[in-house]
N, C-alpha and C. Protein backbone atom coordinates (compact mmCIF):
# COMPACT_ATOMS: atom_id res chain seq x y z
N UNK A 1 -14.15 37.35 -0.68
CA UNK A 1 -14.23 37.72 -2.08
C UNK A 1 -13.24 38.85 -2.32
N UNK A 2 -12.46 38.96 -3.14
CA UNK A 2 -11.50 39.86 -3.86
C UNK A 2 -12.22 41.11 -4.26
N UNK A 3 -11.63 42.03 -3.67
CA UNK A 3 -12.30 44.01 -4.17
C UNK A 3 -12.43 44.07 -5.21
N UNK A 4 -13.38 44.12 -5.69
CA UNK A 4 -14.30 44.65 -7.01
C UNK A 4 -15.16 43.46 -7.81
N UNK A 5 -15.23 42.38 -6.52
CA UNK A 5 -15.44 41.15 -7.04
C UNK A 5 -17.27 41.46 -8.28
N UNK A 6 -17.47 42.56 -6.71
CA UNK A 6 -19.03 42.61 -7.55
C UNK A 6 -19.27 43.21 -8.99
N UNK A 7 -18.06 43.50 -9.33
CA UNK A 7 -18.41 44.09 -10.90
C UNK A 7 -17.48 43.52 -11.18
N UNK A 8 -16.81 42.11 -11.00
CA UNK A 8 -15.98 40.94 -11.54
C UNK A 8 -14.00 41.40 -11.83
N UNK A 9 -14.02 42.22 -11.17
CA UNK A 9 -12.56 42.95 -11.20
C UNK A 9 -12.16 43.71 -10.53
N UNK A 10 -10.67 43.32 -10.22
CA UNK A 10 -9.94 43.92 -8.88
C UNK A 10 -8.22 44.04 -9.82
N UNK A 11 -7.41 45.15 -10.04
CA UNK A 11 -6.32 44.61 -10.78
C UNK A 11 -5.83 44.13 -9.56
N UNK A 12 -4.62 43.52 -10.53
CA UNK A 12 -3.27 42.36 -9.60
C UNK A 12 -2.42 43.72 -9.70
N UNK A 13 -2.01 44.56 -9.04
CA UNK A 13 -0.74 45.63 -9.42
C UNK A 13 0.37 44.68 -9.70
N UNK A 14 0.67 43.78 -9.33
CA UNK A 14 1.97 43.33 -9.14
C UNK A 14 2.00 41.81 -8.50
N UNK A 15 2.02 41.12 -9.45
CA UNK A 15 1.74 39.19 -9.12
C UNK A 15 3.25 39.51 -8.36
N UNK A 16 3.62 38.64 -7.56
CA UNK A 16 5.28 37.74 -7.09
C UNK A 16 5.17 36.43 -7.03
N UNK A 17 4.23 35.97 -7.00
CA UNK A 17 4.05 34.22 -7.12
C UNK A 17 2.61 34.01 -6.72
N UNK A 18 2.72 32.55 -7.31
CA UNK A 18 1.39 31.40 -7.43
C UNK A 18 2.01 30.51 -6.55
N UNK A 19 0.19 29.95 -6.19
CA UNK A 19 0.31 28.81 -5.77
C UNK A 19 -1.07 27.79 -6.12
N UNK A 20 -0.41 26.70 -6.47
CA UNK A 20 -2.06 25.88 -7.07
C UNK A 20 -2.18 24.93 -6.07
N UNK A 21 -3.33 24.70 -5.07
CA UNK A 21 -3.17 23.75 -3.91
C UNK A 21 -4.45 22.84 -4.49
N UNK A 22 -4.25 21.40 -4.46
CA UNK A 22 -5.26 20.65 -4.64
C UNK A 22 -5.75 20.30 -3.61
N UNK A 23 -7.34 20.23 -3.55
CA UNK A 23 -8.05 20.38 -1.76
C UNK A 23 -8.98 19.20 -2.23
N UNK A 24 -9.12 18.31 -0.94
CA UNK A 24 -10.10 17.33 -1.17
C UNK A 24 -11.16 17.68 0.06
N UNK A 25 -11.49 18.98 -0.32
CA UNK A 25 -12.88 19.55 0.29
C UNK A 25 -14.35 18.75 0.29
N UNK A 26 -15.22 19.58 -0.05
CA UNK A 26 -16.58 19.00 -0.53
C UNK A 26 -16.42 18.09 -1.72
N UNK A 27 -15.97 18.43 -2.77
CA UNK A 27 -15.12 17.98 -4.20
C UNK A 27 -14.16 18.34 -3.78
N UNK A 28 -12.88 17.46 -5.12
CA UNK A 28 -11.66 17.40 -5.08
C UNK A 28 -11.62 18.97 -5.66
N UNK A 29 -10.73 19.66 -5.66
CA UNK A 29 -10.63 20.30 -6.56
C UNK A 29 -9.23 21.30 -6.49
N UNK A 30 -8.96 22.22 -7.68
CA UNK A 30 -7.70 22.58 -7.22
C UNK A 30 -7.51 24.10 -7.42
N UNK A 31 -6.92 24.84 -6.23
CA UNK A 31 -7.07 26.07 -6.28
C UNK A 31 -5.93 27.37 -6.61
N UNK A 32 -5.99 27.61 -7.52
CA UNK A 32 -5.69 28.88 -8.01
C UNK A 32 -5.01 29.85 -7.63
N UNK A 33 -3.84 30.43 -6.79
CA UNK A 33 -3.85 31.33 -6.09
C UNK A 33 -2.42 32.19 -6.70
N UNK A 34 -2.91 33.78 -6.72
CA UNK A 34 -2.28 34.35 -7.26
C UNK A 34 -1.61 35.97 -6.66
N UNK A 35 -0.57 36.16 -5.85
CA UNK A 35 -0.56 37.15 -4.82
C UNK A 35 -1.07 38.18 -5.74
N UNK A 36 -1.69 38.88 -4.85
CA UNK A 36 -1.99 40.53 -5.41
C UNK A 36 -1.80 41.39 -3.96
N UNK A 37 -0.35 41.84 -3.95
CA UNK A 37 -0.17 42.71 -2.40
C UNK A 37 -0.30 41.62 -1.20
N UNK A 38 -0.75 41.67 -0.43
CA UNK A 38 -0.63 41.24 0.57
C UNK A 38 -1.97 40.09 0.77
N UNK A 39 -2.54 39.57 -0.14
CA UNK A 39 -3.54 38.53 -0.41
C UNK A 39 -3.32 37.86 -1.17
N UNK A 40 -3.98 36.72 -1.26
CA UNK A 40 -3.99 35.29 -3.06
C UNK A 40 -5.11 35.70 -3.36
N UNK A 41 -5.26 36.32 -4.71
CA UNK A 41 -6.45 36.60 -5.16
C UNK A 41 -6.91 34.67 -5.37
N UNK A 42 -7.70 34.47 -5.07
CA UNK A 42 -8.00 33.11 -5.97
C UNK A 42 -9.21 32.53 -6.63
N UNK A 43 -9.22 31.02 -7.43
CA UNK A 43 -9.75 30.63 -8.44
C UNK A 43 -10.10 29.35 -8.12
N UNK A 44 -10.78 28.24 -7.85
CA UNK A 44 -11.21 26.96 -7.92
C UNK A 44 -11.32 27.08 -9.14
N UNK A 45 -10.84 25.35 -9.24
CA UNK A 45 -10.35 24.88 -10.77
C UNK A 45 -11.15 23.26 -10.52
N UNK A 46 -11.96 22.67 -11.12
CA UNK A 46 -12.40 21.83 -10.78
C UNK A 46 -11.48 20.70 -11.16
N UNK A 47 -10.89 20.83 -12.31
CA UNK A 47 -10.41 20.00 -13.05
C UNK A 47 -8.91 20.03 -13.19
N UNK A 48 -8.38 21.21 -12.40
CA UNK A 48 -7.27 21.53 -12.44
C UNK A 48 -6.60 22.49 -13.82
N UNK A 49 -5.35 22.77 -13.60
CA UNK A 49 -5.32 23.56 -14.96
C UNK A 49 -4.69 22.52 -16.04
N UNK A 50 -4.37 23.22 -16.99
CA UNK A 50 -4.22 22.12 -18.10
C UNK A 50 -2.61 22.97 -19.17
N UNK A 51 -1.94 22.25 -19.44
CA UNK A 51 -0.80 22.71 -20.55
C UNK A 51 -1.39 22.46 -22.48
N UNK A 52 -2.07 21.82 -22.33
CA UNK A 52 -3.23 22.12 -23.54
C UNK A 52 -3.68 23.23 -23.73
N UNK A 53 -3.50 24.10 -24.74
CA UNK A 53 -4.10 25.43 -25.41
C UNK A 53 -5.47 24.96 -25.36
N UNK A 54 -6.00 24.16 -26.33
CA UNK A 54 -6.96 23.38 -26.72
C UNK A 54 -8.40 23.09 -25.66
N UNK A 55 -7.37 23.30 -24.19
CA UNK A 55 -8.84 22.77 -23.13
C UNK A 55 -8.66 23.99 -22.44
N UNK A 56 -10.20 24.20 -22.35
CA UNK A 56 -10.25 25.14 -21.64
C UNK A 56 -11.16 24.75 -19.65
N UNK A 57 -10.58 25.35 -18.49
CA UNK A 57 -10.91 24.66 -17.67
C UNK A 57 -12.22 25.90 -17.17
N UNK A 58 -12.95 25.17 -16.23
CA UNK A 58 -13.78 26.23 -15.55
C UNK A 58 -13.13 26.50 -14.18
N UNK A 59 -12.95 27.94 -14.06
CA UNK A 59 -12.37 28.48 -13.08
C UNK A 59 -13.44 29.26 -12.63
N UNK A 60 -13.45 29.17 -10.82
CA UNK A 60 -14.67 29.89 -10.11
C UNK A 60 -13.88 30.67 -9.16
N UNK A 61 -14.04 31.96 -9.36
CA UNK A 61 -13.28 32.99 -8.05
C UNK A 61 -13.83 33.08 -7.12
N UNK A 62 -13.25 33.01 -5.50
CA UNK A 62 -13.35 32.49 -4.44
C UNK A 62 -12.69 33.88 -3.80
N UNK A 63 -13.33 33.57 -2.39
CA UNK A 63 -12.29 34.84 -1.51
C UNK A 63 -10.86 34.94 -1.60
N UNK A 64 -10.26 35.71 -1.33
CA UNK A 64 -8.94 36.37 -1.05
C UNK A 64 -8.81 35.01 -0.08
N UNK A 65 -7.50 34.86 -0.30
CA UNK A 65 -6.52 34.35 1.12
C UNK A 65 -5.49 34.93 1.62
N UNK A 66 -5.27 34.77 2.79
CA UNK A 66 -4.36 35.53 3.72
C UNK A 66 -2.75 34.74 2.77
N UNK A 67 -1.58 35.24 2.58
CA UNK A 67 -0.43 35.13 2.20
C UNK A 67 0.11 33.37 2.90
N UNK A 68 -0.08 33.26 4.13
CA UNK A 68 0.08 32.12 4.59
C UNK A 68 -0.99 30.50 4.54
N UNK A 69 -2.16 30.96 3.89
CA UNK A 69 -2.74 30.11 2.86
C UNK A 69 -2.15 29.30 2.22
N UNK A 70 -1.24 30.30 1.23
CA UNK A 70 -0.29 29.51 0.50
C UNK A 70 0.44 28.76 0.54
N UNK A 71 0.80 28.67 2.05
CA UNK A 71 2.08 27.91 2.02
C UNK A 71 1.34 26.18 2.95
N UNK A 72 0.18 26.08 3.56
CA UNK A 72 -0.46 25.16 3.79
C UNK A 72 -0.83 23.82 3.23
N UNK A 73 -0.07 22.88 3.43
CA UNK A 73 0.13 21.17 3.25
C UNK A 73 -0.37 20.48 4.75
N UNK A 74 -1.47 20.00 4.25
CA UNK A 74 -1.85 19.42 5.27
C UNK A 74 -3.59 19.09 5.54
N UNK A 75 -3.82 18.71 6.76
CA UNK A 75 -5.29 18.46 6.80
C UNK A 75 -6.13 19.76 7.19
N UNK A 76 -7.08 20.34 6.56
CA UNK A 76 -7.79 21.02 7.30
C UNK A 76 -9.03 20.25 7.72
N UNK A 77 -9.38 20.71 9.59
CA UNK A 77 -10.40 20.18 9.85
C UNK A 77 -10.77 21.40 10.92
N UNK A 78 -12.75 20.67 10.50
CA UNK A 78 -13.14 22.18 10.83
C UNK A 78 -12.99 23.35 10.19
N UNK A 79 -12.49 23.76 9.11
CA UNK A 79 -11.93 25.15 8.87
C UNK A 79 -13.18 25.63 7.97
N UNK A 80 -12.92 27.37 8.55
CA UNK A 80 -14.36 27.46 7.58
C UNK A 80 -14.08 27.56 6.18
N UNK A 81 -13.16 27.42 5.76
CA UNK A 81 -12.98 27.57 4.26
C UNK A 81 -12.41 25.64 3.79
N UNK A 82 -13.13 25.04 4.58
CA UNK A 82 -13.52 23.48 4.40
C UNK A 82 -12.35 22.45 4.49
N UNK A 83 -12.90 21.32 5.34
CA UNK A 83 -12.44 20.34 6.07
C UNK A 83 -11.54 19.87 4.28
N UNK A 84 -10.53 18.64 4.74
CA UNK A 84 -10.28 17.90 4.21
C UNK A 84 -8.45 17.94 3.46
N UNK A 85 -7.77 17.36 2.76
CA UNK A 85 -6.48 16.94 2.84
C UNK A 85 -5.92 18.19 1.41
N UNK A 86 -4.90 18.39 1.33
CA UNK A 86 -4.72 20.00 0.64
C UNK A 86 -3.21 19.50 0.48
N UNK A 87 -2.63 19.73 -0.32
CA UNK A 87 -1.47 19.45 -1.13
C UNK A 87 -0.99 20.62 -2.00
N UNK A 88 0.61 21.36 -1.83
CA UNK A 88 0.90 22.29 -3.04
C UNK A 88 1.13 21.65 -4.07
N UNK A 89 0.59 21.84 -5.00
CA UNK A 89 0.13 20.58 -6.12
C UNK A 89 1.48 21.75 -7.29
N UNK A 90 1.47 22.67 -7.09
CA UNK A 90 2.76 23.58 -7.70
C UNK A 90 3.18 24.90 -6.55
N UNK A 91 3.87 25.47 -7.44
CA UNK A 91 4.11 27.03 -6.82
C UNK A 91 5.16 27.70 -8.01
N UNK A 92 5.41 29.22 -6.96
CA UNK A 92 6.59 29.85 -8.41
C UNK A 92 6.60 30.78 -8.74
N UNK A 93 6.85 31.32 -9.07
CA UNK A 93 7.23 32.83 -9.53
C UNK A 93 5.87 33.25 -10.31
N UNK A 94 5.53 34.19 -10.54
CA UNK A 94 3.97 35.00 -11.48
C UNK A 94 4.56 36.46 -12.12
N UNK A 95 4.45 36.23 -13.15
CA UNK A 95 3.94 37.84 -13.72
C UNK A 95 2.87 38.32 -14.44
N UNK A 96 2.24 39.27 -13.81
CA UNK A 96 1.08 39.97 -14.86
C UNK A 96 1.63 40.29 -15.76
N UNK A 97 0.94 40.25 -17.33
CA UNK A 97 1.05 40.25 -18.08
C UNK A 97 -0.25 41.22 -19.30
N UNK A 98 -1.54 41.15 -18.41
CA UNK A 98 -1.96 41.97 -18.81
C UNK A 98 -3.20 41.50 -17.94
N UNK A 99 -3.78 43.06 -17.56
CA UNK A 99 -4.84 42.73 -16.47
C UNK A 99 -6.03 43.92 -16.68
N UNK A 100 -7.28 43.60 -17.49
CA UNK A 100 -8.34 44.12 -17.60
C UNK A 100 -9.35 43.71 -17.07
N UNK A 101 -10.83 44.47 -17.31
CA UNK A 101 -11.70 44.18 -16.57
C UNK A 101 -12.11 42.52 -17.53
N UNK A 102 -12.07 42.09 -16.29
CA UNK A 102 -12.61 40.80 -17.50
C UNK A 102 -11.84 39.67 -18.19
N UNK A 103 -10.54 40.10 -18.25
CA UNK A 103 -9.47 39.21 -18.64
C UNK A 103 -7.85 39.34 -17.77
N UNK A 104 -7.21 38.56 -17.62
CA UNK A 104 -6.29 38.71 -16.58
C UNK A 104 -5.50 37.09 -17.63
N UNK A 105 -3.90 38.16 -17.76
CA UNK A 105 -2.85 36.96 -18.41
C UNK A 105 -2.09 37.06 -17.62
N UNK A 106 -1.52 35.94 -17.44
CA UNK A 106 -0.17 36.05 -15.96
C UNK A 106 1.03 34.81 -16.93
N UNK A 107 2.37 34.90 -16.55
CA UNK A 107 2.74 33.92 -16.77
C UNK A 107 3.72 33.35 -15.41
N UNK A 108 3.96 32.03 -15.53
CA UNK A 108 3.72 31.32 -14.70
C UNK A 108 5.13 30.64 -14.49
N UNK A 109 5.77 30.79 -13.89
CA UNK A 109 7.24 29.75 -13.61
C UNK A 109 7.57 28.67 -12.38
N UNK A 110 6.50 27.83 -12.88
CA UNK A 110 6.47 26.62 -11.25
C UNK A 110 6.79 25.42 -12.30
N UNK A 111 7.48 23.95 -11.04
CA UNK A 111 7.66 23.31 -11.80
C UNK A 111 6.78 22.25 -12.91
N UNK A 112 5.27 22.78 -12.73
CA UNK A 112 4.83 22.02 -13.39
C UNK A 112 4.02 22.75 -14.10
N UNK A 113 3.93 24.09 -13.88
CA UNK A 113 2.58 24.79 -15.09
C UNK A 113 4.07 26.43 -15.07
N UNK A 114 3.91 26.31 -16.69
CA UNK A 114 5.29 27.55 -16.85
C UNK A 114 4.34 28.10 -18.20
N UNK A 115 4.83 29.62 -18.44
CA UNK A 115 4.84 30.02 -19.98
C UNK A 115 3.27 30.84 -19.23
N UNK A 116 2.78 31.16 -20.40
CA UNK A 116 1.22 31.93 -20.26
C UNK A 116 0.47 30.92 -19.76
N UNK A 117 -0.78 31.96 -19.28
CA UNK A 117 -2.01 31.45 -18.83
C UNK A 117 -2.50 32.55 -19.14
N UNK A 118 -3.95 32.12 -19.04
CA UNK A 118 -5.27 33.61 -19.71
C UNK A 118 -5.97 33.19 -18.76
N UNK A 119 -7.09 33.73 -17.39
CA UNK A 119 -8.24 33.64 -17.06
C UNK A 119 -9.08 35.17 -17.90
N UNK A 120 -10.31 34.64 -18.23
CA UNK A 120 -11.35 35.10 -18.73
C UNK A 120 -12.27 34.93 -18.54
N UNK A 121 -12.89 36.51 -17.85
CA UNK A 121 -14.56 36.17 -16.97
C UNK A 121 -15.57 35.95 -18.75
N UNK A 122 -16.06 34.61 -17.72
CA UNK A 122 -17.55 34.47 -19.33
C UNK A 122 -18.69 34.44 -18.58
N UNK A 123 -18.95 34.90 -17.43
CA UNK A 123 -20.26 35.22 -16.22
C UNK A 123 -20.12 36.01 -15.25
N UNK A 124 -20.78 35.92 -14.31
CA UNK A 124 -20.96 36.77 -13.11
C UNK A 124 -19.89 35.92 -12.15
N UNK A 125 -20.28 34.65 -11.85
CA UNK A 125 -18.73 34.26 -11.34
C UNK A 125 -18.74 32.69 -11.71
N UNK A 126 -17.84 33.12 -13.12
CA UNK A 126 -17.40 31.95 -14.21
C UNK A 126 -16.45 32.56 -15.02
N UNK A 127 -15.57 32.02 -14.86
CA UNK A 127 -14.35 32.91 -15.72
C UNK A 127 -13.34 31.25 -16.27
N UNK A 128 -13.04 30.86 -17.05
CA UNK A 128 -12.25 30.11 -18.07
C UNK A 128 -10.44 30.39 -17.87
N UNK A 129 -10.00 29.47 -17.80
CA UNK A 129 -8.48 29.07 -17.50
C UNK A 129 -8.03 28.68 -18.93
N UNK A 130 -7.32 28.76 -19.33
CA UNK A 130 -6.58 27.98 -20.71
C UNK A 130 -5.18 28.42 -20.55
N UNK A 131 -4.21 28.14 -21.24
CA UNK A 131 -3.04 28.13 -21.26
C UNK A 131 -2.60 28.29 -22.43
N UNK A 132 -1.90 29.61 -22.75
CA UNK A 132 -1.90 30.14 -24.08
C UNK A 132 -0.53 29.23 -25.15
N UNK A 133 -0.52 29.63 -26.30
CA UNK A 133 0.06 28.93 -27.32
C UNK A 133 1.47 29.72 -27.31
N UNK A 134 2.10 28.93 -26.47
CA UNK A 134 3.88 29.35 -26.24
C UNK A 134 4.91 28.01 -26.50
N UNK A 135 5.56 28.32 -26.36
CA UNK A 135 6.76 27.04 -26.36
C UNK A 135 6.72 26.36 -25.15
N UNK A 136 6.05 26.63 -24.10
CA UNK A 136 5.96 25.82 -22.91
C UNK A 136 4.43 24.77 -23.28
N UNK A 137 3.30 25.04 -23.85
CA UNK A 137 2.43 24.70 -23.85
C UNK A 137 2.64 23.54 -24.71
N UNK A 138 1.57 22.20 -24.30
CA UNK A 138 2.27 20.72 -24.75
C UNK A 138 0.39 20.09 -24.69
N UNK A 139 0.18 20.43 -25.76
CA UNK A 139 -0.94 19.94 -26.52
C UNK A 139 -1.28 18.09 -26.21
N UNK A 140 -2.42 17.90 -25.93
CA UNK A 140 -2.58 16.22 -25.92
C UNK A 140 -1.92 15.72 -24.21
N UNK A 141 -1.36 16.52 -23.72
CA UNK A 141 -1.06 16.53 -22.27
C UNK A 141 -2.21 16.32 -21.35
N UNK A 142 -1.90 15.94 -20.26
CA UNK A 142 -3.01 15.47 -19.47
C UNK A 142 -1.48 16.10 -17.41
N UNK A 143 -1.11 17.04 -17.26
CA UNK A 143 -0.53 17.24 -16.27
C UNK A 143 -1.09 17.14 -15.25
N UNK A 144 -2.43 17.66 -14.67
CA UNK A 144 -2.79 16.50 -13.92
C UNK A 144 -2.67 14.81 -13.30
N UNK A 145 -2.75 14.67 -14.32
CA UNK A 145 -2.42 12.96 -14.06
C UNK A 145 -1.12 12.68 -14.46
N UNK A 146 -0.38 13.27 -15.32
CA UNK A 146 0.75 12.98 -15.16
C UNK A 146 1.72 13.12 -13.69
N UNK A 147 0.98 14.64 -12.95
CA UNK A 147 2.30 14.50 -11.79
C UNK A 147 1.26 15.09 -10.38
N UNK A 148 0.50 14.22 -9.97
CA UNK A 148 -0.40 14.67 -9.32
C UNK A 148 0.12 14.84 -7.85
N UNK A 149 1.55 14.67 -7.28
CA UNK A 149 2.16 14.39 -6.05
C UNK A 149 2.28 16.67 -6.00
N UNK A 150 2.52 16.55 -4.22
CA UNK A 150 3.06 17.50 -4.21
C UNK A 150 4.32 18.40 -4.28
N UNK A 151 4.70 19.77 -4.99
CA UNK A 151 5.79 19.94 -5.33
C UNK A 151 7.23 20.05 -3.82
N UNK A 152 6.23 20.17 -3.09
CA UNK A 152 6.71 20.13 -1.68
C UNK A 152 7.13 19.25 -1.02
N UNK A 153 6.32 18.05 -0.80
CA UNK A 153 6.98 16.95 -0.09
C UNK A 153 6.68 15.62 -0.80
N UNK A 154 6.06 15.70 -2.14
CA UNK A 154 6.44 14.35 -3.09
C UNK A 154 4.77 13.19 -2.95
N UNK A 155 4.13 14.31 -1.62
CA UNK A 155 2.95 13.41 -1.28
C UNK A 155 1.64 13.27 -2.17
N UNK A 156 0.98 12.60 -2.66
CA UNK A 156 -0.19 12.75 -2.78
C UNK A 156 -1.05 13.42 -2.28
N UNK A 157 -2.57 13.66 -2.63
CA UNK A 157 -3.38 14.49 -1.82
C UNK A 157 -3.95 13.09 -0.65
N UNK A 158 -4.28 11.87 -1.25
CA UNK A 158 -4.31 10.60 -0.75
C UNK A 158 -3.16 10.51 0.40
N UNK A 159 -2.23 10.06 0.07
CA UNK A 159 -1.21 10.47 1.14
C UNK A 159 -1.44 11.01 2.37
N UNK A 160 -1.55 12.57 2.12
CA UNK A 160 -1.93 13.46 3.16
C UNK A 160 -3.22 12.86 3.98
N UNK A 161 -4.24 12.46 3.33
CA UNK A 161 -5.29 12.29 4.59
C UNK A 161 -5.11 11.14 4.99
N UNK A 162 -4.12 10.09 4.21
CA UNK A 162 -4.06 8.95 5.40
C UNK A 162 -2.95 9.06 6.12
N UNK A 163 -2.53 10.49 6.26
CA UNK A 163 -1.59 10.45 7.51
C UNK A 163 -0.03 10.60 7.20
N UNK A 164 0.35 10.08 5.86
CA UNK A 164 1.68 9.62 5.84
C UNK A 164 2.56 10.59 5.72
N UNK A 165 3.53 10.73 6.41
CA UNK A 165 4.79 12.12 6.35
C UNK A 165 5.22 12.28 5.11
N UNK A 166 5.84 12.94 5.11
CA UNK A 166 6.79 13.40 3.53
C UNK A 166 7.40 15.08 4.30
N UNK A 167 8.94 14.64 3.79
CA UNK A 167 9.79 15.23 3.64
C UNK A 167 9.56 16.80 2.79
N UNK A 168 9.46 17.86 3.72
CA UNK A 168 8.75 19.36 3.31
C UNK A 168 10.20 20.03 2.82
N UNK A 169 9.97 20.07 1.58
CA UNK A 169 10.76 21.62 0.38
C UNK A 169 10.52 22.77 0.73
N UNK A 170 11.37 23.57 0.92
CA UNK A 170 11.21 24.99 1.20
C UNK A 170 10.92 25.53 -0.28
N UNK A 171 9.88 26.49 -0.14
CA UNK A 171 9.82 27.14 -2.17
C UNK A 171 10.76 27.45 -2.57
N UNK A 172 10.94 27.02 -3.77
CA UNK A 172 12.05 27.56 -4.81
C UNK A 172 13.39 26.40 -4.28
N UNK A 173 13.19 25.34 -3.43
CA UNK A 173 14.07 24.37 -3.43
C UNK A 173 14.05 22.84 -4.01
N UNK A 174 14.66 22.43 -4.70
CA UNK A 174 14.92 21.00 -5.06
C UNK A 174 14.95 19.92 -3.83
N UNK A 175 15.69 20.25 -3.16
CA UNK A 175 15.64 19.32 -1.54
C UNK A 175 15.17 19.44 -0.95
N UNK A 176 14.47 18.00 -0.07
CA UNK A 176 13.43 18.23 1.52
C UNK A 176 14.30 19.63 2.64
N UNK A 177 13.62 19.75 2.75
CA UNK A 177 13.92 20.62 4.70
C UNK A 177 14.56 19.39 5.38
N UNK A 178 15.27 19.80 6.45
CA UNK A 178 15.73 18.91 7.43
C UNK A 178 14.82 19.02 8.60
N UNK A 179 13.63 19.70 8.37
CA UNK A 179 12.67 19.77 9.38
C UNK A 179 11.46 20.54 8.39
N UNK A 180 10.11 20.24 9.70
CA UNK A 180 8.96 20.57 8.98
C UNK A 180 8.83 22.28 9.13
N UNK A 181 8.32 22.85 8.53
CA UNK A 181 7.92 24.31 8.41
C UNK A 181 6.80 24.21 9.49
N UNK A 182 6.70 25.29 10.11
CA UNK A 182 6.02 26.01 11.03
C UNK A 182 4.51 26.73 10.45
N UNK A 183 3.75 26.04 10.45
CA UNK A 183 2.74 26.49 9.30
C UNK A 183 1.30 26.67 10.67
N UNK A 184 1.34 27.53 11.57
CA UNK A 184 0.45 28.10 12.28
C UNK A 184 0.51 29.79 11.71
């Protein structure tokens, strides 16, 4: 759990990047992650996030992850933070934008979620995702299903647990690696 989780707030001093990994854990679901120093503060997203102002998602804050979290494509098995196939579903640059007790705006420069975002605690641990009303935001969208592969190696989350390779992007690159990343 993230420092100050118990009174629902910890600031971000200083975002440098996101990462949204879709995990086919217990449920599918897709996670949130946002550096703060030397951790991903993060968020389960059940539904994923959305480029619709209009929808708002339920976001559940989850422990801190270690920095190399982030960069994880692949199967987890056994792990205590749960078995099953995990995909960088985005990534990208972050800036805070404004960070109170209770509300936290970041904006977002990955290739598939850009422009604002708002999380907003509405419980003890229930806090709301939406995506604010900018020129990036695209109403009646469904991004999820539009580009559900990973930004990394093009795979599905499907993909991944039946095994099949794909060609690994280094962040912030357009082209595969000529080899896989070292992800111990």
């Amino acid at each position: 759990m993230h420092a100050g989780a118990a009174e629902g707030y910890c600031r971000l001093v200083s975002a440098t990047r996101f990462v949204v990994q879709l995990h086919d854990a217990t449920t599918l679901h897709f996670d949130l992650r946002i550096q703060a120093g030397e951790v991903l503060r993060s968020w389960a997203v059940p539904k994923g996030p959305s480029l619709d102002p209009a929808v708002r998602r339920l976001a559940v804050p989850v422990e801190d992850h270690e920095l190399p979290a982030g960069e994880f494509e692949g199967i987890h098995e056994g792990q205590l933070r749960g078995s099953g196939a995990v995909i960088i579903w985005d990534e990208g640059p972050a800036e805070v934008t404004r960070d109170d007790p209770g509300h936290l705006a970041v904006t977002l420069q990955g290739s598939k979620l850009a422009g604002g975002f708002a999380l907003t605690r509405t419980g003890e641990r229930r806090w709301i995702l939406v995506k604010t009303k900018d020129g990036t935001a695209r109403p009646g969208s469904d991004i999820v299903a539009e580009r559900p592969a990973s930004v990394r190696t093009g795979r599905t989350w499907e993909e991944v647990a039946a095994g099949r390779a794909g060609a690994v992007r280094p962040r912030g690159s357009s082209r595969p690696a000529d080899h896989d990343w070292d992800r111990s």
